[in-house]
N, C-alpha and C. Protein backbone atom coordinates (compact mmCIF):
# COMPACT_ATOMS: atom_id res chain seq x y z
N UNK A 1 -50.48 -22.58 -50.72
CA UNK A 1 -50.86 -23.36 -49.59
C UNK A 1 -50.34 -22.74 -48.30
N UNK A 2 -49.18 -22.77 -48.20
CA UNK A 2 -48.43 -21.86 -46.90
C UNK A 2 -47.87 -20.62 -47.45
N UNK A 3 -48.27 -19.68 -46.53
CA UNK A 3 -47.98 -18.48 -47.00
C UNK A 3 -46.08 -18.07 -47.07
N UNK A 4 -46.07 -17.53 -47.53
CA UNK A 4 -44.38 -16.72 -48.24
C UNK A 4 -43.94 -15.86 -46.92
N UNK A 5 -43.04 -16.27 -46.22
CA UNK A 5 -42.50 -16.06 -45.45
C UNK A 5 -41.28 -15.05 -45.67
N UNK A 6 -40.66 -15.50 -46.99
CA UNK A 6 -39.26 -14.79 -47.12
C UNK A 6 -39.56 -12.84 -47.31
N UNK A 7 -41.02 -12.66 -47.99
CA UNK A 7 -41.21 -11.37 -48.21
C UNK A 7 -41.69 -10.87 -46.88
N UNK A 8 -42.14 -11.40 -46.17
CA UNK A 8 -42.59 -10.41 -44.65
C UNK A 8 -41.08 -10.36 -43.83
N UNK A 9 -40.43 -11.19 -43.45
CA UNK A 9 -38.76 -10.70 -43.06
C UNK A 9 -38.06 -9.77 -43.64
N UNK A 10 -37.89 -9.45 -44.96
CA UNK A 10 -37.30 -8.49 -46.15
C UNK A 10 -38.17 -7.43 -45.66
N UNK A 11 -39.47 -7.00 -45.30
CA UNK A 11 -39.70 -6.09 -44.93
C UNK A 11 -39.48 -5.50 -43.70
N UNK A 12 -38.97 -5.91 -42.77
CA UNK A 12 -38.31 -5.76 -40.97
C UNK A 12 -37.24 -5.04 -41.32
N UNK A 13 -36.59 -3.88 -41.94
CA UNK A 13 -35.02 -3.06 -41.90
C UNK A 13 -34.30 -4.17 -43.19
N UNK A 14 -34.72 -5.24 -42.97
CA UNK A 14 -33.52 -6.00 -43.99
C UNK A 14 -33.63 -5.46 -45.60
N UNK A 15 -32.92 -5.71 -46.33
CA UNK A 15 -32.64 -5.34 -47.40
C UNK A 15 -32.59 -5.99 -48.27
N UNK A 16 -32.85 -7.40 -47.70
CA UNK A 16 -32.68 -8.80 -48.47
C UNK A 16 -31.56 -9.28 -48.76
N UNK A 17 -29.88 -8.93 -48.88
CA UNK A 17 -28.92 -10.02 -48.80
C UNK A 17 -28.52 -10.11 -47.33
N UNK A 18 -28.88 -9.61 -46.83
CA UNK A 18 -27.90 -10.23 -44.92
C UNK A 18 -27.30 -9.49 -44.39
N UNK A 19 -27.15 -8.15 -45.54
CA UNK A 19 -26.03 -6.87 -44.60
C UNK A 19 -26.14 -6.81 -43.07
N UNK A 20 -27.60 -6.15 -43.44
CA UNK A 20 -27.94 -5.21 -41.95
C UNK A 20 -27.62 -6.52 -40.68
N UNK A 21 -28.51 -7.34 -40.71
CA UNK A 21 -28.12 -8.33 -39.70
C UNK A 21 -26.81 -8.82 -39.03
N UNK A 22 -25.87 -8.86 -40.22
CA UNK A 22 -24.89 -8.76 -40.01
C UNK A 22 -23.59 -7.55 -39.20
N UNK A 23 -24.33 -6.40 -39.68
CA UNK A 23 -23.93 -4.99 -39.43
C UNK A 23 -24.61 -4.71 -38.11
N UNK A 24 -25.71 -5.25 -37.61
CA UNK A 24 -26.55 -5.50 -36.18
C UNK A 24 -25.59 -6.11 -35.45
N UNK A 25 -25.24 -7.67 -35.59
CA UNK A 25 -24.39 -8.33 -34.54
C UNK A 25 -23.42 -7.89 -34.47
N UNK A 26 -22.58 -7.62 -35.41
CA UNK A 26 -21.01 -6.79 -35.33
C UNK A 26 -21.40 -5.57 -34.32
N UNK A 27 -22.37 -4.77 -34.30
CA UNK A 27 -22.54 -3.29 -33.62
C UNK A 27 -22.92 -4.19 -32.07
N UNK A 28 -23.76 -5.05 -31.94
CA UNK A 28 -24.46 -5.86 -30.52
C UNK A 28 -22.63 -6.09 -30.11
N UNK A 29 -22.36 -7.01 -30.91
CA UNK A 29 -20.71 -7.66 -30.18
C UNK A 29 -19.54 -6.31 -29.71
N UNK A 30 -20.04 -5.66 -30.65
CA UNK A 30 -18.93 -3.78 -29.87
C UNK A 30 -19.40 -3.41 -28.93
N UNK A 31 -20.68 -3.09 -28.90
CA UNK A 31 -21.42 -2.73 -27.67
C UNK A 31 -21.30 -3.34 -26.54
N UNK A 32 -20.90 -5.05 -26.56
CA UNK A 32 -20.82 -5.83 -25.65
C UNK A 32 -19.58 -5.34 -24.53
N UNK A 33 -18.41 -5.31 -25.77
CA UNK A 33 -17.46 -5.53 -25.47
C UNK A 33 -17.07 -4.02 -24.40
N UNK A 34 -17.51 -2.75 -25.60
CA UNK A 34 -17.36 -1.97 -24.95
C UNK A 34 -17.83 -2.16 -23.22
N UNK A 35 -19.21 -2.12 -23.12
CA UNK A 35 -19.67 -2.22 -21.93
C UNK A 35 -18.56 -3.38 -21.06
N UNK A 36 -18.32 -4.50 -21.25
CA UNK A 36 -17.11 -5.24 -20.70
C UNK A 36 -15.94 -4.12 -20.10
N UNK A 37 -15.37 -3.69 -21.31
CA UNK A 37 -14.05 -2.35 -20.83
C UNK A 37 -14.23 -1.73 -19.83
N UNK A 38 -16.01 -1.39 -19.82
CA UNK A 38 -16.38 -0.23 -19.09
C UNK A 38 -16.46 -0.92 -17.69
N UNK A 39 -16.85 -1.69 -17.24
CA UNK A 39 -17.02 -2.54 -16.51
C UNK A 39 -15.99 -3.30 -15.87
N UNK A 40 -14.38 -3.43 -16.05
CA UNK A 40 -13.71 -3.94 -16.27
C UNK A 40 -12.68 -2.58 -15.88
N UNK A 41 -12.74 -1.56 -16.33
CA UNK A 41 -11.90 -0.24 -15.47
C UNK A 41 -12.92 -0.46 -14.50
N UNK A 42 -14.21 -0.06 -14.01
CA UNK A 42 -14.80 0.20 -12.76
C UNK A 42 -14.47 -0.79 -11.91
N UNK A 43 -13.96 -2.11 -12.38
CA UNK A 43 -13.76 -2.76 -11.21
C UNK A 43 -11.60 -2.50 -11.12
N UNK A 44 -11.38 -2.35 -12.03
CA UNK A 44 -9.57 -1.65 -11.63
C UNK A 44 -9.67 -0.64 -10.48
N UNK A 45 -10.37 0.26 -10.91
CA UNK A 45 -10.32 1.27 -10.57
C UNK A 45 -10.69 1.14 -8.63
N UNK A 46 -12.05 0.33 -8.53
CA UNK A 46 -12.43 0.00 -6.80
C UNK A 46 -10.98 -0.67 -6.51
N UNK A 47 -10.38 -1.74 -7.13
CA UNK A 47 -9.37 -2.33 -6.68
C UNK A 47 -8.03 -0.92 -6.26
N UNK A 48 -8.02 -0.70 -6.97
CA UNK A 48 -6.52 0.49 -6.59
C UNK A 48 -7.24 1.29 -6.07
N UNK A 49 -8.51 1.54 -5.65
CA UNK A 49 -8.42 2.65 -3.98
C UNK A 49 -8.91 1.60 -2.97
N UNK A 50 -8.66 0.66 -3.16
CA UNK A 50 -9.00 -0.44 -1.79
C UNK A 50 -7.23 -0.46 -1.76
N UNK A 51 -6.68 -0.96 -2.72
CA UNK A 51 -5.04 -0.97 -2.49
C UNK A 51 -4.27 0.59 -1.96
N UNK A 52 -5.25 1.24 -2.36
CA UNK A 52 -4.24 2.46 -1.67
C UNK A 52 -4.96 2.71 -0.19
N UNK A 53 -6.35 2.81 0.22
CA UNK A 53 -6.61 2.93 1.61
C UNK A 53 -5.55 1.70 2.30
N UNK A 54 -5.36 0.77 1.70
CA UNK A 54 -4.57 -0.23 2.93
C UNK A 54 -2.73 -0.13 3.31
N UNK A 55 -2.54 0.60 1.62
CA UNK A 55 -1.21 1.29 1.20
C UNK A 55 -1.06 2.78 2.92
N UNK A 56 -1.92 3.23 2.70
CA UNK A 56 -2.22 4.28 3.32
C UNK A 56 -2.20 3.83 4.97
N UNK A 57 -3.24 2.89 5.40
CA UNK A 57 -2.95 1.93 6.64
C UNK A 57 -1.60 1.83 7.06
N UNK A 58 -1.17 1.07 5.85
CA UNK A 58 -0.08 -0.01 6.45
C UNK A 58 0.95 1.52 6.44
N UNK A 59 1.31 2.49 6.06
CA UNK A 59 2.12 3.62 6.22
C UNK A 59 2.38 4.58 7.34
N UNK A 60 0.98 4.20 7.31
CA UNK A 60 0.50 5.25 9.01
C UNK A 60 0.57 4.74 10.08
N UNK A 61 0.45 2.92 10.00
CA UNK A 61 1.04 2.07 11.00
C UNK A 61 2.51 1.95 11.43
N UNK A 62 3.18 1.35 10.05
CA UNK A 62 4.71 0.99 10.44
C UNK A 62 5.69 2.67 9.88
N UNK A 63 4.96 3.71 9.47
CA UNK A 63 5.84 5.24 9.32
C UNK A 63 6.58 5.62 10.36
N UNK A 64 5.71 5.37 11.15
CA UNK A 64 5.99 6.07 12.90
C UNK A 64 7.05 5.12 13.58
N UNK A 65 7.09 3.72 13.15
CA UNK A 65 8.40 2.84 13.83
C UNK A 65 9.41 2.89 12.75
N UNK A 66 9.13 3.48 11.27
CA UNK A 66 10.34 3.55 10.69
C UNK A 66 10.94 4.30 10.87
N UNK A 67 10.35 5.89 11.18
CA UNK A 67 10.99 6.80 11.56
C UNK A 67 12.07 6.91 12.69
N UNK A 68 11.44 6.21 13.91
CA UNK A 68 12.35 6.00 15.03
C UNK A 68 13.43 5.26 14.91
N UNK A 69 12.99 4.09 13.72
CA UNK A 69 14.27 3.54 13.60
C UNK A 69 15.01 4.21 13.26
N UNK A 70 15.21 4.88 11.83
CA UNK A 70 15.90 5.69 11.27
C UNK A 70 16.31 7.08 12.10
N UNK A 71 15.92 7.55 12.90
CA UNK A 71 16.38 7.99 13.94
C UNK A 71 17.34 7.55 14.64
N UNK A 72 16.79 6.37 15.40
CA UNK A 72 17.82 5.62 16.28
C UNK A 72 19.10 5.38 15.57
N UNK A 73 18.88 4.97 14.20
CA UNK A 73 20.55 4.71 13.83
C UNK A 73 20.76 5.67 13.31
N UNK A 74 20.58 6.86 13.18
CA UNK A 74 21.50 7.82 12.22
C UNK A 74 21.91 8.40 13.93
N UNK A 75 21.73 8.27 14.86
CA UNK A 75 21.92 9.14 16.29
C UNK A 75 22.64 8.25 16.72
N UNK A 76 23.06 6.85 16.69
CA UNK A 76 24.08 5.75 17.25
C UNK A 76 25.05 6.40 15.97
N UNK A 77 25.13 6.32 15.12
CA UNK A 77 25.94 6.37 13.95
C UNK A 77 27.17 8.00 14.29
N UNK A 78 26.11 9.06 14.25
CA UNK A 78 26.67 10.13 14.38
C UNK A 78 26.96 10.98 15.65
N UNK A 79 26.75 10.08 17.04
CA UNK A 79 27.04 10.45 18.19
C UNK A 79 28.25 10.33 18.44
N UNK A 80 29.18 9.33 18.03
CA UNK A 80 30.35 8.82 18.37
C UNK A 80 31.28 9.82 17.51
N UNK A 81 30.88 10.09 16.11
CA UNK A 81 31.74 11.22 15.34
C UNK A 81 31.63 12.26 15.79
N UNK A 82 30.15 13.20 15.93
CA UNK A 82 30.91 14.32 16.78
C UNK A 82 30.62 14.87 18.38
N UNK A 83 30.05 13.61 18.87
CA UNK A 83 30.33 14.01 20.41
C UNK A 83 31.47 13.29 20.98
N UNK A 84 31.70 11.72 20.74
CA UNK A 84 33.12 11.23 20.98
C UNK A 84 33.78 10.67 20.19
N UNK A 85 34.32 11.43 19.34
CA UNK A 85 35.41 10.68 18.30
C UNK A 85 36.67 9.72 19.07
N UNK A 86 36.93 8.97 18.58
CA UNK A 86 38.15 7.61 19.01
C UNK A 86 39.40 8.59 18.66
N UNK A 87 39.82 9.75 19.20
CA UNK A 87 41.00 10.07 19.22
C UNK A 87 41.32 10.74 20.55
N UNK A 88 42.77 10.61 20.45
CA UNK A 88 43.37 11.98 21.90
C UNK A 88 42.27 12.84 22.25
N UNK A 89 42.57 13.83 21.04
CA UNK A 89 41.31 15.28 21.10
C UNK A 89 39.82 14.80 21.57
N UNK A 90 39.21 13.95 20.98
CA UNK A 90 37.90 13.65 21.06
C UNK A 90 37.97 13.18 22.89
N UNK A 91 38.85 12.49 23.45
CA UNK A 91 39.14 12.34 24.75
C UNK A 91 39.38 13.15 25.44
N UNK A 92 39.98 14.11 25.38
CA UNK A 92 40.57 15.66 25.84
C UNK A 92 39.00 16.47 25.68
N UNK A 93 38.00 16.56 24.64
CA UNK A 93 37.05 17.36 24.92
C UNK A 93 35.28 16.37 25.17
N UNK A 94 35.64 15.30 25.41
CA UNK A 94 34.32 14.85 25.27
C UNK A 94 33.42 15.40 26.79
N UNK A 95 34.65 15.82 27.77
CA UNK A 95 33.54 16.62 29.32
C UNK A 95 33.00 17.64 28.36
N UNK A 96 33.41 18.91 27.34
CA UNK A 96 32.73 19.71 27.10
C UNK A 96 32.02 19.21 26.14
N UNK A 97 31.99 18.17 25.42
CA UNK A 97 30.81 17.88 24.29
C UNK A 97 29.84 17.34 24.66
N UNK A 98 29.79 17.13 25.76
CA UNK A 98 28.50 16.38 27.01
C UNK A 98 27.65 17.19 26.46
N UNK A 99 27.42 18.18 27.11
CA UNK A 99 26.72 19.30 27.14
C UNK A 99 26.26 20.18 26.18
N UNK A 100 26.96 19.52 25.04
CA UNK A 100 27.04 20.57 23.42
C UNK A 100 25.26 20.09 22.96
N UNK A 101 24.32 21.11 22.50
CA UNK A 101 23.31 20.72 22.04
C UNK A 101 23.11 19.45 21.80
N UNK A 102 23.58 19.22 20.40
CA UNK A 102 23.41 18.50 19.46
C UNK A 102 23.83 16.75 19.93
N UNK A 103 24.86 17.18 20.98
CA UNK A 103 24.95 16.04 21.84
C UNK A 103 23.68 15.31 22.54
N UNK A 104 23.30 16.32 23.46
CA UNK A 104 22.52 16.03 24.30
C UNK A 104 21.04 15.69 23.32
N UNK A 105 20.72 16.21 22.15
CA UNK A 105 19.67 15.68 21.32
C UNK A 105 19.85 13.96 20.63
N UNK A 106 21.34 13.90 20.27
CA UNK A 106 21.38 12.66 19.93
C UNK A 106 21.33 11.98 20.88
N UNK A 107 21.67 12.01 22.53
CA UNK A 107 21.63 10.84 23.41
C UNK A 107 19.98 11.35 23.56
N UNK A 108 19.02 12.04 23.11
CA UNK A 108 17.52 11.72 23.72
C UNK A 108 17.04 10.98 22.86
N UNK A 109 17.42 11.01 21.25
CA UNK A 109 17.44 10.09 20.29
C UNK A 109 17.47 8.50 20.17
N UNK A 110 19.08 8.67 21.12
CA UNK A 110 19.47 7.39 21.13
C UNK A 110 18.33 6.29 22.16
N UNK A 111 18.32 6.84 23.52
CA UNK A 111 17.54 6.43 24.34
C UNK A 111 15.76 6.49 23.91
N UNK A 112 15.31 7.41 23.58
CA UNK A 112 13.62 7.58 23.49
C UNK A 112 13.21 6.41 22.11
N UNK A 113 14.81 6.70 21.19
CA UNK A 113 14.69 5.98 20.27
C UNK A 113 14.40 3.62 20.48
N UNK A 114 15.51 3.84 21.18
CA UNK A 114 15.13 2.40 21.84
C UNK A 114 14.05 1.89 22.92
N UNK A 115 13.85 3.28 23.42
CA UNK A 115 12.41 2.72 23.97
C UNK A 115 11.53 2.89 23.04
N UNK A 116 11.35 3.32 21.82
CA UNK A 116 10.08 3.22 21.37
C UNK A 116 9.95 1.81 19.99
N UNK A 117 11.37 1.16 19.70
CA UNK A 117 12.09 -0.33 19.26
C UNK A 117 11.22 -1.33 20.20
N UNK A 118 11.96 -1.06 21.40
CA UNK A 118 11.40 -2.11 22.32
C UNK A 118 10.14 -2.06 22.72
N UNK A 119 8.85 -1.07 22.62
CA UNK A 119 8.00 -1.18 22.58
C UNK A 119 7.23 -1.78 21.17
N UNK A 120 8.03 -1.62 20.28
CA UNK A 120 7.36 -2.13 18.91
C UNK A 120 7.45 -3.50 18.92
N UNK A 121 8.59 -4.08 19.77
CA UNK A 121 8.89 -5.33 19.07
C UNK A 121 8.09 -6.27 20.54
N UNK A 122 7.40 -5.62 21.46
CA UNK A 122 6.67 -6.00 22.52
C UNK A 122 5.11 -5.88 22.07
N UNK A 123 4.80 -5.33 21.27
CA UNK A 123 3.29 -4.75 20.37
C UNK A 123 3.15 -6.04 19.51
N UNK A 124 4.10 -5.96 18.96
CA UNK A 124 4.45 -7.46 17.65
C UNK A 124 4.52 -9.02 18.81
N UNK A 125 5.17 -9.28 19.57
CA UNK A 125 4.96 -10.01 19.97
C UNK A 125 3.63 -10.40 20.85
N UNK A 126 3.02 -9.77 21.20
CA UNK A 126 2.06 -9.97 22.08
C UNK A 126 0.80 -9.94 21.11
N UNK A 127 1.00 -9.20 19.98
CA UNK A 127 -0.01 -9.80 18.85
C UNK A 127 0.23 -11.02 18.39
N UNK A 128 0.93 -11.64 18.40
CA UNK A 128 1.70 -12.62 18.12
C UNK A 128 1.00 -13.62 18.82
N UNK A 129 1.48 -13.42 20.16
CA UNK A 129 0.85 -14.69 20.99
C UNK A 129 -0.63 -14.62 20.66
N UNK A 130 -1.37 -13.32 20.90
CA UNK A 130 -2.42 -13.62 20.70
C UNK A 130 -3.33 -13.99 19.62
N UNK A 131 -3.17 -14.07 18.58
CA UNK A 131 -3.38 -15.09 17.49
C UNK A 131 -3.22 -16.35 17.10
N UNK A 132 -1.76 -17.11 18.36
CA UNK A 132 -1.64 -18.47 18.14
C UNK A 132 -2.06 -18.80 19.31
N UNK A 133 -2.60 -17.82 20.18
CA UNK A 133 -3.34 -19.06 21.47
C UNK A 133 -4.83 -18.55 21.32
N UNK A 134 -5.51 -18.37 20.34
CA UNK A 134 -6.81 -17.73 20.24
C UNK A 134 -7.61 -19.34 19.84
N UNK A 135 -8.40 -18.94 20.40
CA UNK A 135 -9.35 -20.60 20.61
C UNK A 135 -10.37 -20.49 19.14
N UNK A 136 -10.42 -21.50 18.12
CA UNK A 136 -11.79 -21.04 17.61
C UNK A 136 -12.82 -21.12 18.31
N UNK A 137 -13.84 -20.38 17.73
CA UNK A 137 -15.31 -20.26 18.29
C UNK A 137 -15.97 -21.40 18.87
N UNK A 138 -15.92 -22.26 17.92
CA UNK A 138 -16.97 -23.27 18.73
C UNK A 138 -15.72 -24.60 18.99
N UNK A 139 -14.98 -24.34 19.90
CA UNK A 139 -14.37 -25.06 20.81
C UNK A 139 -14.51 -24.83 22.26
């Protein structure tokens, strides 16, 4: 009356107990997954060069005021040891250590160094203000 269904499926790759089908979805679900992995580094991967261009930003921004800092205090630090040490001697020669190179580099240090502090911390503030008195748009 109705035709036999089970023998036209058995002929499609199957084999008649369920292997292959089975051995199909297991290979579909790897394939999935793989493609997931794959998909899944490509998006790691955009993330850590978006994190390093901003790594890179933020270095090239605040490098240049770390440097001066670190300038400024290693030149406060080591001006006093060997251009005026706190002794007799260091008092007795500090007219000729005026003039000694290395002197005269740490006081351009010391000074160029704090003007370029006090310009940072005048950059920062005035960004500052201008973000908390910035109007939104449709006010």
């Amino acid at each position: 009356m109705y035709p036999d269904n089970s023998t036209n499926n058995s002929n499609r790759g199957n084999t008649g107990n369920g292997t292959n089908s089975g051995i199909l979805s297991i290979t579909n679900m790897f394939l999935g997954f793989i493609g997931f992995v794959f998909y899944l580094c490509h998006l790691i991967k955009d993330a850590i060069s978006i994190l390093w261009w901003l790594l890179t930003i933020i270095i090239s921004l605040f490098g240049y005021y770390l440097m001066w800092i670190t300038l400024h205090y290693a030149a406060v630090h080591l001006y006093p040891m060997y251009c005026a040490p706190f002794t007799i001697t260091g008092f007795v020669l500090s007219p000729f250590m005026v003039a000694a190179p290395h002197c005269v580099a740490m006081r351009w240090l010391i000074s160029e160094g704090s003007k370029v502090i006090v310009t940072m911390w005048v950059s920062i503030g005035a960004y500052a203000i201008h973000h908390m008195l910035r109007r939104p748009n449709n006010a």
